[in-house]
C-alpha atoms as a PDB file:
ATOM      1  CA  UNK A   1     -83.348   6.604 -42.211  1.00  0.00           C
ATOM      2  CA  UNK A   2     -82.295   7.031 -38.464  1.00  0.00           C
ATOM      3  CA  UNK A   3     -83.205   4.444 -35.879  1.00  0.00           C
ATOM      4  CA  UNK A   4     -84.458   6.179 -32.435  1.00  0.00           C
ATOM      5  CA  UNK A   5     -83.847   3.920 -29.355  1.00  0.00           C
ATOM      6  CA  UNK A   6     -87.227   4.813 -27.285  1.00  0.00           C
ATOM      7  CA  UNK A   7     -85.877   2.587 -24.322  1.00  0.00           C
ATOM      8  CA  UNK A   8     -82.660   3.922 -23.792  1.00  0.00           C
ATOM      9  CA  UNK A   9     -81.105   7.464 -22.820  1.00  0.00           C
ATOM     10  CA  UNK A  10     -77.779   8.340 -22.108  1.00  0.00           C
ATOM     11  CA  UNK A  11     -76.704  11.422 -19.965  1.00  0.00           C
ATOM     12  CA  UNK A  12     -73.606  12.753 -18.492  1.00  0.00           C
ATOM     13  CA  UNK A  13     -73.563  14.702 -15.267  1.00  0.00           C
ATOM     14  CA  UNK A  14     -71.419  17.788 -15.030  1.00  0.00           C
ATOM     15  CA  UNK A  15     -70.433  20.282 -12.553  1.00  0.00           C
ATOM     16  CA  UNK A  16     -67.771  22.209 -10.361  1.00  0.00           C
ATOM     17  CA  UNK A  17     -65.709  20.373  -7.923  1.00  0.00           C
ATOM     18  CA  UNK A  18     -67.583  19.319  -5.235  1.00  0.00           C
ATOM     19  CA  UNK A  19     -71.187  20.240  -6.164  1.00  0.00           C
ATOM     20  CA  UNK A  20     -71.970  16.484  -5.202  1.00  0.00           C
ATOM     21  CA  UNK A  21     -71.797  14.986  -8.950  1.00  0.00           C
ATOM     22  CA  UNK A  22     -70.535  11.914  -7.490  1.00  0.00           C
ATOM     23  CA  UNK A  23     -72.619  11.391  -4.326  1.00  0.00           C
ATOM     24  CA  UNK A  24     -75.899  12.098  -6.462  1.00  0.00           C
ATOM     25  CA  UNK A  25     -75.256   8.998  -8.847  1.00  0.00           C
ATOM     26  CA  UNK A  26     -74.810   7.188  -5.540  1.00  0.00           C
ATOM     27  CA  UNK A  27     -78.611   7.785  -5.105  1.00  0.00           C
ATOM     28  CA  UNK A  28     -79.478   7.242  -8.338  1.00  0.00           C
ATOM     29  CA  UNK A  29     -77.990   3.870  -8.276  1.00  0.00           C
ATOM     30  CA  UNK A  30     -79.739   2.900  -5.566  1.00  0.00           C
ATOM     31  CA  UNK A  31     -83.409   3.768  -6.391  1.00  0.00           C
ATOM     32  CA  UNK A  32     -82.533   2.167  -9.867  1.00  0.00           C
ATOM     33  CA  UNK A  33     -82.276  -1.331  -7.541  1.00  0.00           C
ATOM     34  CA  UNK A  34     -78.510  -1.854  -8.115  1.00  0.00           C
ATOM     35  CA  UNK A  35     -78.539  -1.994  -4.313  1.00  0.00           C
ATOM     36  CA  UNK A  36     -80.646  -4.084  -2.179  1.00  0.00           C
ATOM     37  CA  UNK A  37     -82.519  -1.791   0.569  1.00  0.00           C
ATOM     38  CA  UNK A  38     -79.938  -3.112   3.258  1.00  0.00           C
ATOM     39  CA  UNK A  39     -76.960  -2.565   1.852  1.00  0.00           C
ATOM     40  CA  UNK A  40     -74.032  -0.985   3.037  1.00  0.00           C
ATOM     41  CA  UNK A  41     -72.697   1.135   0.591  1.00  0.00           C
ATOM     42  CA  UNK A  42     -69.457   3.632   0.688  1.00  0.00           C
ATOM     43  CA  UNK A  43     -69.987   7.085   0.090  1.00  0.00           C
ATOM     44  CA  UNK A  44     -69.240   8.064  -3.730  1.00  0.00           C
ATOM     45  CA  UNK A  45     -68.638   4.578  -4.360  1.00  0.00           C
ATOM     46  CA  UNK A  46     -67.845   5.644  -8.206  1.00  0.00           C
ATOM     47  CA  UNK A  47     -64.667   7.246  -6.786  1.00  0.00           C
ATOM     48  CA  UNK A  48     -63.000   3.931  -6.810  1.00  0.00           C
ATOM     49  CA  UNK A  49     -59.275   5.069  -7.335  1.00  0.00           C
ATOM     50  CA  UNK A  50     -57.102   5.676  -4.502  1.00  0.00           C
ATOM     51  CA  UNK A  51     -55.995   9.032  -6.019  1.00  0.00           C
ATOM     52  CA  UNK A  52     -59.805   9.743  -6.079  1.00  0.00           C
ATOM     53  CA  UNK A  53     -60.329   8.537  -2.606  1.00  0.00           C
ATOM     54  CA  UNK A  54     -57.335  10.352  -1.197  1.00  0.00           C
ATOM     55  CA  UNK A  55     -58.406  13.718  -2.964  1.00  0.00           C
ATOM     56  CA  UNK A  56     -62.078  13.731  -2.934  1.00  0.00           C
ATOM     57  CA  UNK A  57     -62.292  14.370  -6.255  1.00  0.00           C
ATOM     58  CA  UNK A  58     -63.171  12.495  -9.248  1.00  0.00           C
ATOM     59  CA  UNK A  59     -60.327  12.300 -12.226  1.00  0.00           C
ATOM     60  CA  UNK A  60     -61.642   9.832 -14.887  1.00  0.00           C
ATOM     61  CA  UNK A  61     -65.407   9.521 -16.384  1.00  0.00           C
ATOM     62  CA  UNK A  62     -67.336   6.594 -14.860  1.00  0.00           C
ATOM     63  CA  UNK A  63     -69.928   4.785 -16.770  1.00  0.00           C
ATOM     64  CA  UNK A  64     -72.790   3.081 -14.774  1.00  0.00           C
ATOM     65  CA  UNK A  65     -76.435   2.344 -15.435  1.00  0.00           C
ATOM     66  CA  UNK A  66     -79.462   1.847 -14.046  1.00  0.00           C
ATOM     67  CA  UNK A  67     -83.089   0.768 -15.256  1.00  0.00           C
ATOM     68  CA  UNK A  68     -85.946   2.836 -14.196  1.00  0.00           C
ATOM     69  CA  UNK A  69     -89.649   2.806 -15.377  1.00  0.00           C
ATOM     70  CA  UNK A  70     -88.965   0.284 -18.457  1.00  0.00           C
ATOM     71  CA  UNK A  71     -85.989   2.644 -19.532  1.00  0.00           C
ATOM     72  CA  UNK A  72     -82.310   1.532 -19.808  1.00  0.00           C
ATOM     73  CA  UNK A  73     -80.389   5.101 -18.539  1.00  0.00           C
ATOM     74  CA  UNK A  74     -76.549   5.459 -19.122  1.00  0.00           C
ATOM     75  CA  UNK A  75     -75.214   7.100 -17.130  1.00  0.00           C
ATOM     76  CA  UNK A  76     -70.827   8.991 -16.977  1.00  0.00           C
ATOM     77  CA  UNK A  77     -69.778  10.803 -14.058  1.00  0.00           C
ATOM     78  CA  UNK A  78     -67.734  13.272 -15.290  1.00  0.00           C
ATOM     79  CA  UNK A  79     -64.435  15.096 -13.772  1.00  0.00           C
ATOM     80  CA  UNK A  80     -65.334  18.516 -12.364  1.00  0.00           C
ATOM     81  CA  UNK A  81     -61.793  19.565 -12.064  1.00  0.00           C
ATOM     82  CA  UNK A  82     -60.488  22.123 -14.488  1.00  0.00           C
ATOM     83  CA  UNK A  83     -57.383  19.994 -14.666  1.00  0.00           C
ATOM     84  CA  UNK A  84     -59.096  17.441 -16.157  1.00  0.00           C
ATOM     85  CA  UNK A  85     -60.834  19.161 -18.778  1.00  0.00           C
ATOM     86  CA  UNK A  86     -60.387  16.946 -22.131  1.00  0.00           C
ATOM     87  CA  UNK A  87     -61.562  13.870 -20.327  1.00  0.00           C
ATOM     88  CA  UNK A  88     -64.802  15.733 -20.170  1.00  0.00           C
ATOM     89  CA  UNK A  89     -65.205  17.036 -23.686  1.00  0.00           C
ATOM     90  CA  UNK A  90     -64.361  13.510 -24.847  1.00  0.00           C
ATOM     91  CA  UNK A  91     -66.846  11.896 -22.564  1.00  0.00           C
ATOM     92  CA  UNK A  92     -69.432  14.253 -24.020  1.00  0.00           C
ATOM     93  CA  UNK A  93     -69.558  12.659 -27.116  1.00  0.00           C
ATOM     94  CA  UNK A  94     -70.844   9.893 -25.884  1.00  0.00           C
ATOM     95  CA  UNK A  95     -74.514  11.021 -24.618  1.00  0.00           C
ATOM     96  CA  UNK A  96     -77.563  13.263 -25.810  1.00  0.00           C
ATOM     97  CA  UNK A  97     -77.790  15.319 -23.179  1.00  0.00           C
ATOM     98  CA  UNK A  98     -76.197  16.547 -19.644  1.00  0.00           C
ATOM     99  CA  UNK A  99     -77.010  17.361 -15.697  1.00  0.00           C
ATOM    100  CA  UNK A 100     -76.297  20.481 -14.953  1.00  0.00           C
ATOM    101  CA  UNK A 101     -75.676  20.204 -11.543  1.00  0.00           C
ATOM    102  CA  UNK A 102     -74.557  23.423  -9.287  1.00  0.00           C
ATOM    103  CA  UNK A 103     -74.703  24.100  -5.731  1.00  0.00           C
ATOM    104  CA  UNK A 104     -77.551  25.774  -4.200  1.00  0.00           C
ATOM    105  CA  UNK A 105     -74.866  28.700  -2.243  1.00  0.00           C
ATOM    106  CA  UNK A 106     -72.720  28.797  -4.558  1.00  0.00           C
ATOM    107  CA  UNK A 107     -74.164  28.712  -8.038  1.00  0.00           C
ATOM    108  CA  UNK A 108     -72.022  28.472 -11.192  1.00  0.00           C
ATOM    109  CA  UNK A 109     -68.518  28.377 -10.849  1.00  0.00           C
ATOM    110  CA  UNK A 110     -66.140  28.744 -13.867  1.00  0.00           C
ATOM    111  CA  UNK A 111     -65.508  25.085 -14.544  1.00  0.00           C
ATOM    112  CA  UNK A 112     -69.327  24.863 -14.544  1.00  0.00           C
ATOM    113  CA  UNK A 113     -68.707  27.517 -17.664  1.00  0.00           C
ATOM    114  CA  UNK A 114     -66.205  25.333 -19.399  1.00  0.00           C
ATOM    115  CA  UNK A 115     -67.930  22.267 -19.718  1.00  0.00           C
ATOM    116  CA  UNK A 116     -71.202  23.209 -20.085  1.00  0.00           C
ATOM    117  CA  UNK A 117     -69.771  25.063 -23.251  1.00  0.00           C
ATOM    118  CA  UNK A 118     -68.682  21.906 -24.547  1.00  0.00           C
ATOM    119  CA  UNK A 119     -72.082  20.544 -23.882  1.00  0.00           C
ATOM    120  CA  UNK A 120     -74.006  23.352 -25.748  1.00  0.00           C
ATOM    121  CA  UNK A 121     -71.645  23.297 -28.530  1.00  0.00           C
ATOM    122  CA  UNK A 122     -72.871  19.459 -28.811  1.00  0.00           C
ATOM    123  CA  UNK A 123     -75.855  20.505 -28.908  1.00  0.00           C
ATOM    124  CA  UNK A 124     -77.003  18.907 -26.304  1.00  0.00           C
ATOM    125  CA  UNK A 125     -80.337  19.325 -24.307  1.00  0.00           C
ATOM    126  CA  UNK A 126     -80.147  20.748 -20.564  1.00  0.00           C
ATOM    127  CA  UNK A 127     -81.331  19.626 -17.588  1.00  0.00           C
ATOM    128  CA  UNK A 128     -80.180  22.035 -14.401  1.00  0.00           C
ATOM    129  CA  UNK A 129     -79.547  20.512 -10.749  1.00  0.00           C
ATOM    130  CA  UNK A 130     -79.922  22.648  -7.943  1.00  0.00           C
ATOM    131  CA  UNK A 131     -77.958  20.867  -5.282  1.00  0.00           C
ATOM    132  CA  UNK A 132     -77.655  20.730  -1.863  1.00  0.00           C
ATOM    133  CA  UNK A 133     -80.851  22.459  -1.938  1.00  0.00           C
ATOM    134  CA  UNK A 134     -80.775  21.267   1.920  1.00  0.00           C
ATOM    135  CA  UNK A 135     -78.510  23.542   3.219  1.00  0.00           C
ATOM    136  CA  UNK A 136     -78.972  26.554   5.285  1.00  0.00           C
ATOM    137  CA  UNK A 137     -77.421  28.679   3.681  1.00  0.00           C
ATOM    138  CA  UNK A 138     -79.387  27.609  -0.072  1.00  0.00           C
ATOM    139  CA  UNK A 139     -80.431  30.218  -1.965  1.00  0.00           C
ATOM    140  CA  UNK A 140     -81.823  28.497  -5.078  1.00  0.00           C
ATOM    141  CA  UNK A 141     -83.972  31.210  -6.678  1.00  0.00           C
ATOM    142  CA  UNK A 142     -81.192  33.266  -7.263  1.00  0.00           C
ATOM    143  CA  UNK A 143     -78.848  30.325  -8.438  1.00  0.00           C
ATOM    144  CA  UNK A 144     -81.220  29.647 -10.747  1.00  0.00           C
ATOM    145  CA  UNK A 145     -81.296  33.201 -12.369  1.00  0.00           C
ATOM    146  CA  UNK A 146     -77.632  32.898 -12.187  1.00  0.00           C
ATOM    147  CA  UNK A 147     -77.213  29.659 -14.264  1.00  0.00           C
ATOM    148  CA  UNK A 148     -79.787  30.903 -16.993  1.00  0.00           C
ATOM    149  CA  UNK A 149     -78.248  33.942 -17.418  1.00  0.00           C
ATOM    150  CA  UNK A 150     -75.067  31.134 -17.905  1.00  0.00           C
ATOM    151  CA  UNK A 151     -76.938  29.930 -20.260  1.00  0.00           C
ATOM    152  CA  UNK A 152     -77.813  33.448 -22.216  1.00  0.00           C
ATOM    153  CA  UNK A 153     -73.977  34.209 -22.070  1.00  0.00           C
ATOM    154  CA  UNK A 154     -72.766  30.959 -23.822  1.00  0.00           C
ATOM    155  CA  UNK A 155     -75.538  31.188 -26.659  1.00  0.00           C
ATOM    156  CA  UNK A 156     -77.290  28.751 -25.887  1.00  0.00           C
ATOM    157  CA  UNK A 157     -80.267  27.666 -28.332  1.00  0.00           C
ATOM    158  CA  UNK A 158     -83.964  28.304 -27.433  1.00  0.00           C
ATOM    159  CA  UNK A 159     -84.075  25.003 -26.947  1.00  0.00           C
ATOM    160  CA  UNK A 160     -81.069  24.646 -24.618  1.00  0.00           C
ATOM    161  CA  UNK A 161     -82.652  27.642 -22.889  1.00  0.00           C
ATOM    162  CA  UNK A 162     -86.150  25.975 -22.063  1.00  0.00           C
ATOM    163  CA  UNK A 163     -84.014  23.881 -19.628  1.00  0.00           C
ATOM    164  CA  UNK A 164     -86.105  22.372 -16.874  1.00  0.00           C
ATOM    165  CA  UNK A 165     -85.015  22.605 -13.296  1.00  0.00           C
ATOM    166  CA  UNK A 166     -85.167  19.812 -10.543  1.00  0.00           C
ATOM    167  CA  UNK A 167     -84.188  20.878  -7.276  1.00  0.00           C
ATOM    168  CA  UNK A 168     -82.281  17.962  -5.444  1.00  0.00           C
ATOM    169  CA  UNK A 169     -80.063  16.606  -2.071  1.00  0.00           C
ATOM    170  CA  UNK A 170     -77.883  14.335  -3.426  1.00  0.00           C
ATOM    171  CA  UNK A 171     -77.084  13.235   0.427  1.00  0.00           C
ATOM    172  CA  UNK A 172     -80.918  12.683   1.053  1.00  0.00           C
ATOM    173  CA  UNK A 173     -81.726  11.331  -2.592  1.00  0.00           C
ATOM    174  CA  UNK A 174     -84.555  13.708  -2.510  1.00  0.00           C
ATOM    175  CA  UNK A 175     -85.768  15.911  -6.303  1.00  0.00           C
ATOM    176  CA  UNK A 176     -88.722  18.368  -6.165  1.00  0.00           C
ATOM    177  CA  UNK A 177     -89.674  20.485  -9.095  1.00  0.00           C
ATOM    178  CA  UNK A 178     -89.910  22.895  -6.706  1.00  0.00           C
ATOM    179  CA  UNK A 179     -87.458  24.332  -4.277  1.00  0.00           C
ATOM    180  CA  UNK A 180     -90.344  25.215  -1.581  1.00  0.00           C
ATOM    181  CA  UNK A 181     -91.786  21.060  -1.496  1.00  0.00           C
ATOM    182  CA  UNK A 182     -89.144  18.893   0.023  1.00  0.00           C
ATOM    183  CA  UNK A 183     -88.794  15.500  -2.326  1.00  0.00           C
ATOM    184  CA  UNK A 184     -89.577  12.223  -0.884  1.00  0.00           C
ATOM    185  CA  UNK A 185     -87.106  10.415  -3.891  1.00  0.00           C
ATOM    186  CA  UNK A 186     -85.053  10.871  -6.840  1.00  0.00           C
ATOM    187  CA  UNK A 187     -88.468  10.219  -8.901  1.00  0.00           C
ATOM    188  CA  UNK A 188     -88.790  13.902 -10.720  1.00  0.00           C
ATOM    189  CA  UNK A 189     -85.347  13.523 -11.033  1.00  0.00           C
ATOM    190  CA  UNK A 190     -85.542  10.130 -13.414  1.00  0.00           C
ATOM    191  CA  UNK A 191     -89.393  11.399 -15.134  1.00  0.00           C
ATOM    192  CA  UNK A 192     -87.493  14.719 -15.928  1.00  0.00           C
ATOM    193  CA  UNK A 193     -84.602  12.943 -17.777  1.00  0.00           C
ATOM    194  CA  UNK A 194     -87.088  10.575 -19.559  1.00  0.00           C
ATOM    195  CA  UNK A 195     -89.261  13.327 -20.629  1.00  0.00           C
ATOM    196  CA  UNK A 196     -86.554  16.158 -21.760  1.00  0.00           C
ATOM    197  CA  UNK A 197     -83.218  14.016 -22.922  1.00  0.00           C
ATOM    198  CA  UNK A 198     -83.896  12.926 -26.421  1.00  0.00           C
ATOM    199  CA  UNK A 199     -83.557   9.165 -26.875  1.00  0.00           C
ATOM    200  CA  UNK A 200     -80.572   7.706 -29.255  1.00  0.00           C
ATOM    201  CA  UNK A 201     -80.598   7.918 -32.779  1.00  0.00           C
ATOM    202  CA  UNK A 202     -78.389   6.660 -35.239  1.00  0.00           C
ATOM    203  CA  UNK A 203     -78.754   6.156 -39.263  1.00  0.00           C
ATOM    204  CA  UNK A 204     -79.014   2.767 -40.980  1.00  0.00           C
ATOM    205  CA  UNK A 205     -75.675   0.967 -42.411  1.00  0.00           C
ATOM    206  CA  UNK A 206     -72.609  -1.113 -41.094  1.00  0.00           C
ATOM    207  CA  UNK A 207     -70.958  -0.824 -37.315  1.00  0.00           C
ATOM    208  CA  UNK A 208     -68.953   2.564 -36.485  1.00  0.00           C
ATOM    209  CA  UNK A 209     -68.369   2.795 -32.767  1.00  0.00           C
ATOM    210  CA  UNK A 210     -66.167   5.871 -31.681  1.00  0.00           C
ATOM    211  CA  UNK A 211     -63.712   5.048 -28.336  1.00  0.00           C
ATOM    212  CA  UNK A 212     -63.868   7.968 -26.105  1.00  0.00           C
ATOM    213  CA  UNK A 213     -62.162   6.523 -23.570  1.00  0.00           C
ATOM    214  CA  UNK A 214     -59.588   3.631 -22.226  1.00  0.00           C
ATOM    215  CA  UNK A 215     -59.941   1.259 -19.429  1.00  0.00           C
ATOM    216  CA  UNK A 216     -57.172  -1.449 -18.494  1.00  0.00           C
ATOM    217  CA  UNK A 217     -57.669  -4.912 -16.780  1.00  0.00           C
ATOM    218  CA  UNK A 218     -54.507  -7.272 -15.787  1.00  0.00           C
ATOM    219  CA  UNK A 219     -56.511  -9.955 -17.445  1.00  0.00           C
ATOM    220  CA  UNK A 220     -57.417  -8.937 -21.018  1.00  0.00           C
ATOM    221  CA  UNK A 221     -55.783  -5.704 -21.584  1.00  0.00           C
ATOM    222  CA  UNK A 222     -56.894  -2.305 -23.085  1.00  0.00           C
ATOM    223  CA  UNK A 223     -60.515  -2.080 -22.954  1.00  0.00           C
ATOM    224  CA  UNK A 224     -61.876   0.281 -25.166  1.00  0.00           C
ATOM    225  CA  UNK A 225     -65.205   1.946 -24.042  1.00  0.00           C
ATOM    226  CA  UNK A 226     -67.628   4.268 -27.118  1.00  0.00           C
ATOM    227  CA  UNK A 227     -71.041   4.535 -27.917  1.00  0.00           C
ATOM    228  CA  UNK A 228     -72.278   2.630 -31.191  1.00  0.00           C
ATOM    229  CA  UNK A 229     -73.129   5.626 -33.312  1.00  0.00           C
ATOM    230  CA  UNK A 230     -74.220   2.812 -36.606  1.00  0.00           C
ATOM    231  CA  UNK A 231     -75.118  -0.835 -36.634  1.00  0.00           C
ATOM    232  CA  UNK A 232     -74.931  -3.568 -34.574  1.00  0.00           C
ATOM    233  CA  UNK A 233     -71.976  -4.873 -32.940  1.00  0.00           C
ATOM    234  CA  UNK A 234     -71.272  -8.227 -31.582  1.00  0.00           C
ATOM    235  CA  UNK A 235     -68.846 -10.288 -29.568  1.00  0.00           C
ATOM    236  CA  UNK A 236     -66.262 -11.993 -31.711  1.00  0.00           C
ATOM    237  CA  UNK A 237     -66.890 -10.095 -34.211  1.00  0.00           C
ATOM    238  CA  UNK A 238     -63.882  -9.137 -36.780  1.00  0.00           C
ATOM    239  CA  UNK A 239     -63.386  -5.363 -37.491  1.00  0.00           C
ATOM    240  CA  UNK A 240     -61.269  -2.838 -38.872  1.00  0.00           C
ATOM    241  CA  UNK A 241     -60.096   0.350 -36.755  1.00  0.00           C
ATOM    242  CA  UNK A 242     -59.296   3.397 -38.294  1.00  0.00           C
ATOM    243  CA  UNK A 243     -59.146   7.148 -37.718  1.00  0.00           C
ATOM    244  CA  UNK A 244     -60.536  10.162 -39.049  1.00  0.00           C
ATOM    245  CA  UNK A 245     -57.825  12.324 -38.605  1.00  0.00           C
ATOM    246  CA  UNK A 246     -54.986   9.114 -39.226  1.00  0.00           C
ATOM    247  CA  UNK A 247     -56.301   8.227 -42.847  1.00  0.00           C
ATOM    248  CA  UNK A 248     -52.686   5.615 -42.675  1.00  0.00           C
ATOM    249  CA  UNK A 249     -54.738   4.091 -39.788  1.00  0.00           C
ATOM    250  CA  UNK A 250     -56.494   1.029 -40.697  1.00  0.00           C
ATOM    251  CA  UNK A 251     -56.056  -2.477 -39.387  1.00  0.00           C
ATOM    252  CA  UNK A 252     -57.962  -5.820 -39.168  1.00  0.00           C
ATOM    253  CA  UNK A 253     -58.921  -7.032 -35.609  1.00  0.00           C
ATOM    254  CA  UNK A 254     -61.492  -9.102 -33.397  1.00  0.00           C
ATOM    255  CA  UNK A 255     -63.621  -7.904 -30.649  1.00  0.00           C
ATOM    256  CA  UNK A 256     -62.774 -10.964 -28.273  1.00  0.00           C
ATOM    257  CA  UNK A 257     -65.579  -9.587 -25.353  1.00  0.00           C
ATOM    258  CA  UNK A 258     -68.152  -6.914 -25.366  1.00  0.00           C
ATOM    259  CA  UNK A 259     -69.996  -5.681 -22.394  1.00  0.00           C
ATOM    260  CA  UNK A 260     -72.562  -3.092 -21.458  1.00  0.00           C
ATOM    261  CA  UNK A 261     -72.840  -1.361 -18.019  1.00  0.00           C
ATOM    262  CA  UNK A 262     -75.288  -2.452 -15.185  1.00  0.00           C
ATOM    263  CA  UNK A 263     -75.205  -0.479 -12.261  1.00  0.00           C
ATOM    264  CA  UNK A 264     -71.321  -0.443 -11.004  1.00  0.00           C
ATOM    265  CA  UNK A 265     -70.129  -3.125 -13.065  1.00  0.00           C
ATOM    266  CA  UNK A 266     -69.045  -4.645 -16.635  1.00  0.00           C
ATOM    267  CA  UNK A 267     -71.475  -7.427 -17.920  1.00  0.00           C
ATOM    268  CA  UNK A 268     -70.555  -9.619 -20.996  1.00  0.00           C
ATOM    269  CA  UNK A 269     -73.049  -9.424 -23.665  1.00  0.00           C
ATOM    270  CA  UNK A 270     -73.476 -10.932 -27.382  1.00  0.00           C
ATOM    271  CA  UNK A 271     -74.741  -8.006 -29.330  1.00  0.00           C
ATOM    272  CA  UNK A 272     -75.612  -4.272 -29.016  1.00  0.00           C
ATOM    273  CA  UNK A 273     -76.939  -1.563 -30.958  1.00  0.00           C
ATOM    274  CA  UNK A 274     -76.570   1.785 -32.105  1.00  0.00           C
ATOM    275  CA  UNK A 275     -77.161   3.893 -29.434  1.00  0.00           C
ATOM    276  CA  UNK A 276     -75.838   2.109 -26.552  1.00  0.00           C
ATOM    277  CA  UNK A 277     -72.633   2.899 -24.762  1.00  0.00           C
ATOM    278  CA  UNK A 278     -70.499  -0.197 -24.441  1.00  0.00           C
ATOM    279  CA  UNK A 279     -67.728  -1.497 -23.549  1.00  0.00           C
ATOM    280  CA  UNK A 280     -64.626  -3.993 -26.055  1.00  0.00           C
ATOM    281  CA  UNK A 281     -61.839  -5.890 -25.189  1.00  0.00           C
ATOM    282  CA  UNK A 282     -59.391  -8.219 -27.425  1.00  0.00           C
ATOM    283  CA  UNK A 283     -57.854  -5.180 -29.565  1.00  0.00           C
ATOM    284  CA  UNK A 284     -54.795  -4.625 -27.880  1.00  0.00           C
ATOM    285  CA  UNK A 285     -53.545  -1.391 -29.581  1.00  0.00           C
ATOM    286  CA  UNK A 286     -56.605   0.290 -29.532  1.00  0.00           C
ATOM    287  CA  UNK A 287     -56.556   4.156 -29.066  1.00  0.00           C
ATOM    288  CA  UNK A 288     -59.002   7.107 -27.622  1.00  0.00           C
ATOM    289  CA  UNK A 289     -60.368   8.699 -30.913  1.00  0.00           C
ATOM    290  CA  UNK A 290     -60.063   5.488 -33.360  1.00  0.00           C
ATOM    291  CA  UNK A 291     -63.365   4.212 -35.002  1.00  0.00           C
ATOM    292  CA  UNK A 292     -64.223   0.715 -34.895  1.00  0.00           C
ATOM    293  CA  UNK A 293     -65.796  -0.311 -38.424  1.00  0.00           C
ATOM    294  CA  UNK A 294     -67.938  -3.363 -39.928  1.00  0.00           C
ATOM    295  CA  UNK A 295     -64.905  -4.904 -41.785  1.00  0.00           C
ATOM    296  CA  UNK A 296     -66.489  -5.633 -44.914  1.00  0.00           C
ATOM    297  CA  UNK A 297     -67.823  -2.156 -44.780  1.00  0.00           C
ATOM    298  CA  UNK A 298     -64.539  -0.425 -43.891  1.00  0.00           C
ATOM    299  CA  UNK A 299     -63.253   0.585 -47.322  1.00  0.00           C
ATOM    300  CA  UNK A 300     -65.696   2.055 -49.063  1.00  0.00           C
ATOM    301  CA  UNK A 301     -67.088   3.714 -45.759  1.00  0.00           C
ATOM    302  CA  UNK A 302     -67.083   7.519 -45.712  1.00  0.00           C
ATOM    303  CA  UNK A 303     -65.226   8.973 -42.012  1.00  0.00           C
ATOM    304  CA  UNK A 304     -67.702  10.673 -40.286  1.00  0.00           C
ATOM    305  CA  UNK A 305     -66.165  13.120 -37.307  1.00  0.00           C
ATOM    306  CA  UNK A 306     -68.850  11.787 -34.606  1.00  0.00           C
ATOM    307  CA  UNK A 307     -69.979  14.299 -32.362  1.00  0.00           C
ATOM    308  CA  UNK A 308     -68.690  17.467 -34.468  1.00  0.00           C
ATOM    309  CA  UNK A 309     -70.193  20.754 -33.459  1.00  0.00           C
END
């Protein structure tokens, strides 16, 4: 029996290098109230690494969240640079479905091809962006046609094919469903992924959380960040970790903290469920690709590959 988390979705937002990935979650973060309507905010504030800064460009995933309509959304920035392409396919795992974001000149690129091949093979549900959708030079009809025929090229399912499209200025934090009505918000934008992203589910039984990827903090160490794909999973809480593809792998541990993202930052929590994306610290040898397990669970437990095609 799977358990379907109505109230939550999780997405990941992917595109080419500067096709505004990073300066659209800036908007999104702000209608979802994680700023107050005064605030002064830096531009692409989840580019928060001075390599990032320096190159304009973002290099590791970003998790944020924001609350919208009674819904929790989770929300990773992805890379967009073809250098960084395995951070993205890890990231992936992660969510139910994806932002397709591509600029209104220039359409698809071929990064935009790489990683939304990852995201089909997934299986995950589409949802294309047409940025920038301000500019002059915008020529969104034919963008469109462009990334659908994308879509027809990488087999994508019927399903992945009935993709809706929201046509958006990231700068302006403006979404219409139609690219001849100027937006007034990010609104369609938010109803679209509420109505077309498929909320979380996860089968009954003990914890399995998969870590997709590593954080570090001069205070408590590695901090492992997955989505619970089983069970429940609290702070101080003793588990095993093991690997699927390390069957020697398997060792007893604690989670000393656990925390969940709101808006740009880490908040310590006591439990959360399958489903939600989360973050652990307290087991310092953790690794991107181990499974954290209910203990008493851990050796009779089957190894599931999360998030095989």
């Amino acid at each position: 029996m799977n358990i379907v988390r109505n109230d939550l979705r999780n997405i990941a937002i992917i595109a080419h290098v500067d096709h505004g990935k990073t300066t659209l979650v800036d908007e999104m973060l702000k209608l979802g109230g994680v700023f107050r309507d005064n605030q002064v905010v830096a531009d692409r504030v989840l580019d928060s690494g001075d390599l990032e800064r320096e190159r304009g460009i973002t290099i590791l995933s970003k998790n944020t969240a924001v609350t919208y309509g009674g819904y929790r959304i989770n929300i990773v920035d992805t890379p967009g640079h073809a250098d960084f392409g395995g951070e993205v396919e890890r990231v992936l795992k992660m969510v139910d479905g994806v932002l397709l974001l591509v600029d209104a000149f220039e359409g698809p690129m071929p990064q935009t091809r790489f990683v939304l091949q990852k995201a089909l093979e997934l299986g995950h549900r589409v949802i294309l962006v047409v940025n920038k959708i301000d500019r002059p030079d915008a020529r969104p009809g034919e963008v469109e046609e462009e990334a659908l025929e994308l879509l027809l090229d990488l087999s994508a399912s019927d399903e992945q094919l009935d993709s809706p499209v929201v046509y958006c200025s990231g700068r302006k934090g403006t979404a219409s469903l139609s690219p001849y009505e100027p937006g007034e918000s990010l609104k369609p934008l938010f109803d679209k992924i509420i109505e077309h992203i498929p909320a979380p589910g996860a089968p009954e039984g003990p914890l399995q959380l998969l870590v997709s990827s590593i954080d570090y903090n001069d205070y408590v160490g590695r901090i492992a960040i997955g989505r619970v794909e089983r069970g429940e999973v609290r702070q101080g809480q003793e588990v095993a970790v093991c690997d699927h593809f390390d069957q020697s792998l398997r060792y007893k541990s604690k989670i000393v903290t656990l925390y969940r993202f709101e808006g740009l930052s880490r908040t310590q929590t006591e439990s959360a469920l399958a489903g939600d994306i989360v973050a652990i610290s307290g087991i310092e040898d953790i690794s991107i690709g181990n499974t954290v397990c209910d203990l008493q669970a851990a050796e009779p437990l089957p190894f599931v590959q999360i998030g095989a095609p």
